[in-house]
Protein backbone atom coordinates (compact mmCIF):
# COMPACT_ATOMS: atom_id res chain seq x y z
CA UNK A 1 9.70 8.08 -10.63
CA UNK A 2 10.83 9.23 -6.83
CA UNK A 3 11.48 5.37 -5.90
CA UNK A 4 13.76 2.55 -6.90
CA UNK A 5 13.06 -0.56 -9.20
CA UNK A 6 13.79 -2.51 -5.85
CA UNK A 7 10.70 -1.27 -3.71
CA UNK A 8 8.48 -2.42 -6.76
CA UNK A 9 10.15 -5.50 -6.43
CA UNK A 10 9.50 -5.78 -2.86
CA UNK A 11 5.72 -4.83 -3.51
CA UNK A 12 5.64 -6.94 -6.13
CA UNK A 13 7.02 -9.82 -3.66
CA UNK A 14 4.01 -9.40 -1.47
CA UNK A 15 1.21 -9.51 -4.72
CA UNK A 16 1.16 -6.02 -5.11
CA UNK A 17 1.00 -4.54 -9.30
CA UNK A 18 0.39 -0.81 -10.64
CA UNK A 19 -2.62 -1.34 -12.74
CA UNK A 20 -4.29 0.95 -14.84
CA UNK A 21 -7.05 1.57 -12.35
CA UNK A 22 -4.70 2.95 -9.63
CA UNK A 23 -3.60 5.71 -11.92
CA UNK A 24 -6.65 7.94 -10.06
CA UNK A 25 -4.83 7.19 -6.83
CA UNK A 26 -1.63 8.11 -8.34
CA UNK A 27 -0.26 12.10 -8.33
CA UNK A 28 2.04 13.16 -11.02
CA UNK A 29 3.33 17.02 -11.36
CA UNK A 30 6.61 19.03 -11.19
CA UNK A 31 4.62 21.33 -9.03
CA UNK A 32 3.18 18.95 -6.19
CA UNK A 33 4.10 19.17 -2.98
CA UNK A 34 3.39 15.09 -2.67
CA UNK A 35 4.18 13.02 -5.40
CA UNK A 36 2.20 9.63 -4.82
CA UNK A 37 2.11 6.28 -6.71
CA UNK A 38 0.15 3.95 -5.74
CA UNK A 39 -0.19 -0.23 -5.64
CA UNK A 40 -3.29 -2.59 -5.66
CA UNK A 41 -4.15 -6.38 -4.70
CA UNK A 42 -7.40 -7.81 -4.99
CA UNK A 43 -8.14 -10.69 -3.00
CA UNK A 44 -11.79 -12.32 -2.48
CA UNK A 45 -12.81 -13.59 0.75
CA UNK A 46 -15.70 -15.55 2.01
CA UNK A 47 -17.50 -14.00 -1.50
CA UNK A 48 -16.85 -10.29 -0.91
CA UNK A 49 -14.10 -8.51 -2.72
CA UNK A 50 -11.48 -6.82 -0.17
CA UNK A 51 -9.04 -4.55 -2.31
CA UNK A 52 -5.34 -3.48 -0.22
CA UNK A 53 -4.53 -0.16 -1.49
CA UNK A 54 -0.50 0.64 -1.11
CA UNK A 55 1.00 4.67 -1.56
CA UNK A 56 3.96 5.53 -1.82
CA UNK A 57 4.51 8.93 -1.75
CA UNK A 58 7.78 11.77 -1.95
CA UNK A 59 6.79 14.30 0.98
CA UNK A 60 9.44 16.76 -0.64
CA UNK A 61 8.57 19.41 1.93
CA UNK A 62 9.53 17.78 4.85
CA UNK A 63 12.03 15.14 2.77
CA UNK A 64 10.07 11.92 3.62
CA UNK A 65 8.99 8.31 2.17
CA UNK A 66 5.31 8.20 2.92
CA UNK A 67 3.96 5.03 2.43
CA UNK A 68 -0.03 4.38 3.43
CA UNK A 69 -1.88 1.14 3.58
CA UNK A 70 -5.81 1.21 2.92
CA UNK A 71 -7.53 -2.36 3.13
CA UNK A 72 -11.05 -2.07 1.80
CA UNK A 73 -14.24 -4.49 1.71
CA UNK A 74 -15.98 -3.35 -1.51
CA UNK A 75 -19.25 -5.48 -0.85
CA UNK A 76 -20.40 -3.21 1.41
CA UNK A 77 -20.49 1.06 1.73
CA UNK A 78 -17.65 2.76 3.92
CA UNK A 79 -15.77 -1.05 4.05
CA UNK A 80 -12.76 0.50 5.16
CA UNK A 81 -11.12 -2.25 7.00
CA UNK A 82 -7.73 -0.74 8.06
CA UNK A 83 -6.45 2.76 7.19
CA UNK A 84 -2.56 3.15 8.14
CA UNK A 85 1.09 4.91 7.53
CA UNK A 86 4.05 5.24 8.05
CA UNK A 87 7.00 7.48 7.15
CA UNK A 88 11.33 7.42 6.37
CA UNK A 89 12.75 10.43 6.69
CA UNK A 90 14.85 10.57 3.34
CA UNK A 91 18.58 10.21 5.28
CA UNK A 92 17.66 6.97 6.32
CA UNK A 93 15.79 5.94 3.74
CA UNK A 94 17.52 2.22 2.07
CA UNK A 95 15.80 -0.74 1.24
CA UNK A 96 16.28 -2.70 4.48
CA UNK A 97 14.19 0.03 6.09
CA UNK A 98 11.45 0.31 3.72
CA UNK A 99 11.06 -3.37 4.00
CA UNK A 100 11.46 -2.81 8.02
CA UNK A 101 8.89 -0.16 8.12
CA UNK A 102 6.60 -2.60 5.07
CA UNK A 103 6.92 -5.50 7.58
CA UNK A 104 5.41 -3.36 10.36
CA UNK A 105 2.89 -1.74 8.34
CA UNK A 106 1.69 -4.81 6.42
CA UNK A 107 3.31 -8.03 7.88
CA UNK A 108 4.37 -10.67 5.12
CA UNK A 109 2.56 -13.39 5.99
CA UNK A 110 -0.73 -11.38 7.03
CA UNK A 111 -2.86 -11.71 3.88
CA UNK A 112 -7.02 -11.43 4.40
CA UNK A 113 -8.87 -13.99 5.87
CA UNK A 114 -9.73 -16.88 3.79
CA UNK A 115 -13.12 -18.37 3.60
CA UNK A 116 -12.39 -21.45 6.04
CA UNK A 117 -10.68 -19.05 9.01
CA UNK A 118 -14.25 -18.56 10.23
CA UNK A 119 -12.46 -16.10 12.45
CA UNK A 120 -13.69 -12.55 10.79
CA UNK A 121 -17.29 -11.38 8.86
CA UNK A 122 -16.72 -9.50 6.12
């Protein structure tokens, strides 16, 4: 694939797996302008299910790291929470920046809100 063992790792760090069911998110082909792979948590909150979505994706075009962040409640219809990017241009592209531009994107220590917050609805 278009990234390293060590941004898996880094996902991976923050409770994020390729399962089987992200392979619909995922975009394979010689011939793609984006190639995209993509990375899933599930996490239940206050009884719903809220599901962080995580692409990374090879913008060959315009030589770029993509990498999008989609945070859905899937208790309710359109339960988009947060819908976000950001992008490395490939000649600065090392791991200390994609776990920079991760950080800003999805801070570490910024999971959902548990049930005894009381702070957000879902």
């Amino acid at each position: 694939m278009f990234f390293q063992k060590t941004m898996k790792k880094v996902l991976a760090e923050r409770g994020y797996r390729h399962c089987a069911g992200d392979d619909s998110f995922s975009l394979h082909g010689e011939y793609a302008r984006n190639l995209q792979y993509a990375f899933s948590k599930e996490v239940t909150a206050q009884g719903s299910k809220v599901v962080d979505l995580v692409f990374l994706a090879a913008d060959l075009r315009d030589e770029k790291i993509v990498v999008g962040f989609v945070r859905e409640n899937l208790s309710m219809p359109n339960g988009v929470i947060e819908n976000t990017n950001i992008s490395i241009p490939l000649s600065k592209f090392s791991i200390a920046e994609f776990e920079k531009q991760l950080d800003r994107l999805i801070p570490k220590n910024s999971p959902v809100p548990q049930q005894e917050s009381g702070n957000h609805t879902f």
